[in-house]
C-alpha atoms as a PDB file:
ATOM      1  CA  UNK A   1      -7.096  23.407  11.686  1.00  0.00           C
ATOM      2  CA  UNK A   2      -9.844  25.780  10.192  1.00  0.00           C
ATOM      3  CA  UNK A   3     -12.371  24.208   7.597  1.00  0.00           C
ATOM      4  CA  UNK A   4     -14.329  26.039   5.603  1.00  0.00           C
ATOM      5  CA  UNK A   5     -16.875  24.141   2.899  1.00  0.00           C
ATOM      6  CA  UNK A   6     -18.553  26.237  -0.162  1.00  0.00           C
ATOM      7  CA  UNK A   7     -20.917  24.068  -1.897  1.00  0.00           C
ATOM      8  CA  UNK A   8     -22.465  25.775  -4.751  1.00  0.00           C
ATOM      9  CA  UNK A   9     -23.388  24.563  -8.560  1.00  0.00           C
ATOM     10  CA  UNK A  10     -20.637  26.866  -9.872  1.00  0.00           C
ATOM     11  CA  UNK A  11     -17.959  24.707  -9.266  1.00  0.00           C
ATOM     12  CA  UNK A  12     -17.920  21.659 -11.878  1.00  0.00           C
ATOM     13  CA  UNK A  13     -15.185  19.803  -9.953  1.00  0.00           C
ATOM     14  CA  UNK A  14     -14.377  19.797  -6.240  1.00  0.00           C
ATOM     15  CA  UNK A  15     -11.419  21.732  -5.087  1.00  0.00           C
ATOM     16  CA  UNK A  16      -9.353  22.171  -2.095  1.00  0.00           C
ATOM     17  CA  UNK A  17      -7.020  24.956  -1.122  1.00  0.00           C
ATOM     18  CA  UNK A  18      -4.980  24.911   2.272  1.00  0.00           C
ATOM     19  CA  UNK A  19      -3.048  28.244   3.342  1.00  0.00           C
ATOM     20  CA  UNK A  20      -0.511  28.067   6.239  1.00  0.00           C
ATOM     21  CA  UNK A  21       2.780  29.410   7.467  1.00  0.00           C
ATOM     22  CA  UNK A  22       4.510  26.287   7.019  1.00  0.00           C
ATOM     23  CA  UNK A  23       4.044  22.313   6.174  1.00  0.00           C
ATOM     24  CA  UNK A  24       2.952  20.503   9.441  1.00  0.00           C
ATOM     25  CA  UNK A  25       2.735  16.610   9.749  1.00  0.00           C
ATOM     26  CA  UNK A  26      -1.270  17.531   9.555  1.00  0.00           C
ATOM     27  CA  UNK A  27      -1.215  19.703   6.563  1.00  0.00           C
ATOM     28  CA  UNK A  28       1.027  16.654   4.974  1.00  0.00           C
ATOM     29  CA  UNK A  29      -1.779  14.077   5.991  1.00  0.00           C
ATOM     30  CA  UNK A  30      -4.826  16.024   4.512  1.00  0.00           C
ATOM     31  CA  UNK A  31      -3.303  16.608   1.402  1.00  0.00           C
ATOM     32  CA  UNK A  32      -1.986  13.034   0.991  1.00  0.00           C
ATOM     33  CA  UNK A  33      -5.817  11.866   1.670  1.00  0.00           C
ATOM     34  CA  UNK A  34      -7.244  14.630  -0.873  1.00  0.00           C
ATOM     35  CA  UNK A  35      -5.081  13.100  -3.037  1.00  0.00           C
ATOM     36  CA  UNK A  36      -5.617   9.739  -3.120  1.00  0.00           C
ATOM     37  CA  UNK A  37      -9.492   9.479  -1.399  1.00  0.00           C
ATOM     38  CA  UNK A  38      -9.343   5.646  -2.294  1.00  0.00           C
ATOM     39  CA  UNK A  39      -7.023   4.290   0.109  1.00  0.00           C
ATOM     40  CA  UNK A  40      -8.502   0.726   0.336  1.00  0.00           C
ATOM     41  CA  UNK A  41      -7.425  -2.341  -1.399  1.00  0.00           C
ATOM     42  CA  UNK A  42      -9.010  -6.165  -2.375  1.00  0.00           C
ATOM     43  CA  UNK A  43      -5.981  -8.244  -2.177  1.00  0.00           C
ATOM     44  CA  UNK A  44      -5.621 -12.106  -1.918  1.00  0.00           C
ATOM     45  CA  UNK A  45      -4.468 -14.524   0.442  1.00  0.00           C
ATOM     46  CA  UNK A  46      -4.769 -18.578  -0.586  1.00  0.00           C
ATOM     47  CA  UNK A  47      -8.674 -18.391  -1.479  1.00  0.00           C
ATOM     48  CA  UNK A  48      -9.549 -15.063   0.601  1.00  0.00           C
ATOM     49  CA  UNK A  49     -10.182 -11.900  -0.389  1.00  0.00           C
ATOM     50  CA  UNK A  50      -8.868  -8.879   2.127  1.00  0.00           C
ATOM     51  CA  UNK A  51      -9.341  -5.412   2.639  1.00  0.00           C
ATOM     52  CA  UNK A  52      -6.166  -4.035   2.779  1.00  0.00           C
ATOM     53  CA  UNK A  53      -5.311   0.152   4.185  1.00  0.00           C
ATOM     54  CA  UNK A  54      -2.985   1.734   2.289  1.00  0.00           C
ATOM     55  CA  UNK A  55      -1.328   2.153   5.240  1.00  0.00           C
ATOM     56  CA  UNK A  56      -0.504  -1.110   6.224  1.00  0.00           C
ATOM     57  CA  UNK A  57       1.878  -1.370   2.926  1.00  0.00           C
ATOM     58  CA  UNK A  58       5.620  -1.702   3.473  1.00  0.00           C
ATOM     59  CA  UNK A  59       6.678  -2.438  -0.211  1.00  0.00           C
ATOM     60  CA  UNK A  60       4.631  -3.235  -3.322  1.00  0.00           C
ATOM     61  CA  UNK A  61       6.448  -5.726  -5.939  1.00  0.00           C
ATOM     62  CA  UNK A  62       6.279  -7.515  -9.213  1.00  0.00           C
ATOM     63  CA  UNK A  63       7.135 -11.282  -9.046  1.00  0.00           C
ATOM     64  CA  UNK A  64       6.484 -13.652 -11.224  1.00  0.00           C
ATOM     65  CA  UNK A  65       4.466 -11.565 -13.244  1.00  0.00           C
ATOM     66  CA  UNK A  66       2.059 -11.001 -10.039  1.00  0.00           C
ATOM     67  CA  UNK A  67       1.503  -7.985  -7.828  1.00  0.00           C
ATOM     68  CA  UNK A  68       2.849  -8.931  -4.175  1.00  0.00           C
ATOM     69  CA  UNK A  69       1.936  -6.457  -1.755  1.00  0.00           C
ATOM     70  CA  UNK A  70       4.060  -6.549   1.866  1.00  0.00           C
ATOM     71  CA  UNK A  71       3.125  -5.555   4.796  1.00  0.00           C
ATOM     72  CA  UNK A  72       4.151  -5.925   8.707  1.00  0.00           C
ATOM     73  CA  UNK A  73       4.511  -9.366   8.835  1.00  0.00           C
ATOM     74  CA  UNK A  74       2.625 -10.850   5.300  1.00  0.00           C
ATOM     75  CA  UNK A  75       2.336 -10.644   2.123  1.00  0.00           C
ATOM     76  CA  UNK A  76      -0.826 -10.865  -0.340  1.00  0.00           C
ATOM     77  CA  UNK A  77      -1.362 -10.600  -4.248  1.00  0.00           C
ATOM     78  CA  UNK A  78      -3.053  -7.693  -6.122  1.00  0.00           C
ATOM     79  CA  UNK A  79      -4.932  -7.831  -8.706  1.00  0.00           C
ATOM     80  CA  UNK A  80      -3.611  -3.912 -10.170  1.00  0.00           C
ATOM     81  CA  UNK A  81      -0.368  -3.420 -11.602  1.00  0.00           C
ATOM     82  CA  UNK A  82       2.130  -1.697 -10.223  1.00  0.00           C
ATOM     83  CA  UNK A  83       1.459   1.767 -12.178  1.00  0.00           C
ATOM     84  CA  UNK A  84      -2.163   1.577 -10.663  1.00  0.00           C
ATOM     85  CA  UNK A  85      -0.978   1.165  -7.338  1.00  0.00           C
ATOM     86  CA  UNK A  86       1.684   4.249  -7.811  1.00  0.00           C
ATOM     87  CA  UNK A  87      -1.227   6.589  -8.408  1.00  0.00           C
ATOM     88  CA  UNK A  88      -3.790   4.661  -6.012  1.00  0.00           C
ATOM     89  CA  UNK A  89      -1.579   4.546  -3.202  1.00  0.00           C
ATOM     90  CA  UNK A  90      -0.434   8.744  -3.332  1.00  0.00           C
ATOM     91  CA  UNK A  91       2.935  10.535  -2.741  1.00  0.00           C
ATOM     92  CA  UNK A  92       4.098   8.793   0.695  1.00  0.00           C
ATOM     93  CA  UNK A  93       5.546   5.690  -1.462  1.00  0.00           C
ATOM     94  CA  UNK A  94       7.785   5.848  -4.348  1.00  0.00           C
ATOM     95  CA  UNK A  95       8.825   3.852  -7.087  1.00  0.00           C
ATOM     96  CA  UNK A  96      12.343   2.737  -6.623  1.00  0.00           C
ATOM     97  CA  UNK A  97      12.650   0.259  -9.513  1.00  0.00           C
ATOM     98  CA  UNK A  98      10.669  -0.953 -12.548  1.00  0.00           C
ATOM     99  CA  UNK A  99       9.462  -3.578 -10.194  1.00  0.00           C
ATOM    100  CA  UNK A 100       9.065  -2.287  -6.783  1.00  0.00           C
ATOM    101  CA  UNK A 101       7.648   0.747  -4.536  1.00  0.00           C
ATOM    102  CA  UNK A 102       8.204   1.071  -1.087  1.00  0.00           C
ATOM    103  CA  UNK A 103       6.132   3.233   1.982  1.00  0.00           C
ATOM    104  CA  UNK A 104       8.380   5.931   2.624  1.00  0.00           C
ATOM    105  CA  UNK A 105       6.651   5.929   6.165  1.00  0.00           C
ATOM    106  CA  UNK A 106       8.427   2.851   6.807  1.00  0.00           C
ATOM    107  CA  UNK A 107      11.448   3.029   5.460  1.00  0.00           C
ATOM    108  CA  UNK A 108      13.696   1.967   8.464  1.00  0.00           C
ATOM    109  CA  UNK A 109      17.218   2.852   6.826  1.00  0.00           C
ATOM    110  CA  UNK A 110      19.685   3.210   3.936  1.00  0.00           C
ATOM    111  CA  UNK A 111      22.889   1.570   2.856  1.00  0.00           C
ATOM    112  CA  UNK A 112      25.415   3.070   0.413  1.00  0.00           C
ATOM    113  CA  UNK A 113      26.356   0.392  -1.480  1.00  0.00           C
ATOM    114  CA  UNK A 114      29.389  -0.366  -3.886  1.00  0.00           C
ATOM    115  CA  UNK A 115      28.591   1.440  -7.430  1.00  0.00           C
ATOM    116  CA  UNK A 116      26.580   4.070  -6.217  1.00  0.00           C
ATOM    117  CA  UNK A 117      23.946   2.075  -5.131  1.00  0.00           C
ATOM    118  CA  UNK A 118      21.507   2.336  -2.454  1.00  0.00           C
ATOM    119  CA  UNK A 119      19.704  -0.531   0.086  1.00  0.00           C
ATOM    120  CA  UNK A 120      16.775   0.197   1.561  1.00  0.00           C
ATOM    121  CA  UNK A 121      15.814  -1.506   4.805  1.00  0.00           C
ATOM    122  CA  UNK A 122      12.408  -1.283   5.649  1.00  0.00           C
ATOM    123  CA  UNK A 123      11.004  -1.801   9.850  1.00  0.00           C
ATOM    124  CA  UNK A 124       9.230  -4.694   8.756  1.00  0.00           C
ATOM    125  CA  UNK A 125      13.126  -5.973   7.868  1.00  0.00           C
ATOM    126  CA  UNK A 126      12.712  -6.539   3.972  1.00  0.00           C
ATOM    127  CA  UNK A 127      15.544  -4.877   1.959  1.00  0.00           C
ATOM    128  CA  UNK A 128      15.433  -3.324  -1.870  1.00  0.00           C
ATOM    129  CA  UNK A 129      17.475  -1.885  -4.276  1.00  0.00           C
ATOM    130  CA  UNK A 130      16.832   1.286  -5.637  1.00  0.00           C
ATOM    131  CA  UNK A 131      18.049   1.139  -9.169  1.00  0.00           C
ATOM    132  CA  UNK A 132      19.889   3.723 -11.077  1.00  0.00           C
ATOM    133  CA  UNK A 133      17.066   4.984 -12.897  1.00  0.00           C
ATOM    134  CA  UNK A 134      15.257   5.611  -9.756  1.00  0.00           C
ATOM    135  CA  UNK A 135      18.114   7.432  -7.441  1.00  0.00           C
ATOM    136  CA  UNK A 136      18.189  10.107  -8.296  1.00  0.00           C
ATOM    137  CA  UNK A 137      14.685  10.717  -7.395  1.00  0.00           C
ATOM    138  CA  UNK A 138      15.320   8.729  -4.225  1.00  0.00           C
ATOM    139  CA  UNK A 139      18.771  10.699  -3.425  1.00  0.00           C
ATOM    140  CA  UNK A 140      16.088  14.081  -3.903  1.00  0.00           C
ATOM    141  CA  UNK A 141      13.995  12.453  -1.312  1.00  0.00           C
ATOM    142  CA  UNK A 142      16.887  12.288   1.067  1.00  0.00           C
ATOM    143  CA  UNK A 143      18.422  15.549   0.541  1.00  0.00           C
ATOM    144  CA  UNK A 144      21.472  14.334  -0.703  1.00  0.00           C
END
């Protein structure tokens, strides 16, 4: 991939522009990281405090009024809410219900379920609803 960088005191705020024949896996990345530059996390674990990658996320979720973030094999609290985390984390997880957003990246498979809804299994083997509200989004997502 070509970069080109312009710095000059025109420009007030920093832009990007990317031209291309077609959306690549790359092209996906870069903008995803322009996006959302901040893609580190303090989280908590007993007494500890963690740095925790965006990308290590499975599924983000509100219980018992705390922020539980997932991830491959544990989970740790958050000190954002789960609108914070929406825009923190950028557009490769999605909101799914008023109380949970999952890592499209790791979303392992999906169940049709009786009433039109839909189960989401994730590889790290946790399973959530997406709720009405949310499928149609979610069907969008799929191509359905």
């Amino acid at each position: 991939m070509k970069v080109r960088l312009q710095i000059s005191d025109e420009y007030m705020e920093p832009e990007a522009e990317i031209r291309a024949s077609r959306m690549t896996e790359e092209i996906e990345a870069a903008v995803d990281f322009l996006q959302s530059p901040n893609r580190v996390l303090t989280v908590y674990s007993e007494d500890k405090m963690i740095v925790l990658r965006a990308t290590e996320i499975y599924v983000a979720k509100v219980e018992n009024d705390r922020t539980v973030l997932y991830t491959k094999g544990r989970s740790y609290v958050s000190g954002r809410r789960l609108y914070e985390l929406q825009k923190l984390l950028g557009n490769k997880f999605m909101r799914i219900s008023k109380s949970a957003l999952v890592n499209l990246n790791y979303l392992d498979h999906v169940e049709a379920e009786f009433g039109g809804m839909m189960l989401l299994t994730m590889k790290n083997g946790s399973r959530e609803y997406v709720s009405r509200h949310y499928l149609p989004e979610f069907r969008k997502y799929l191509g359905l």
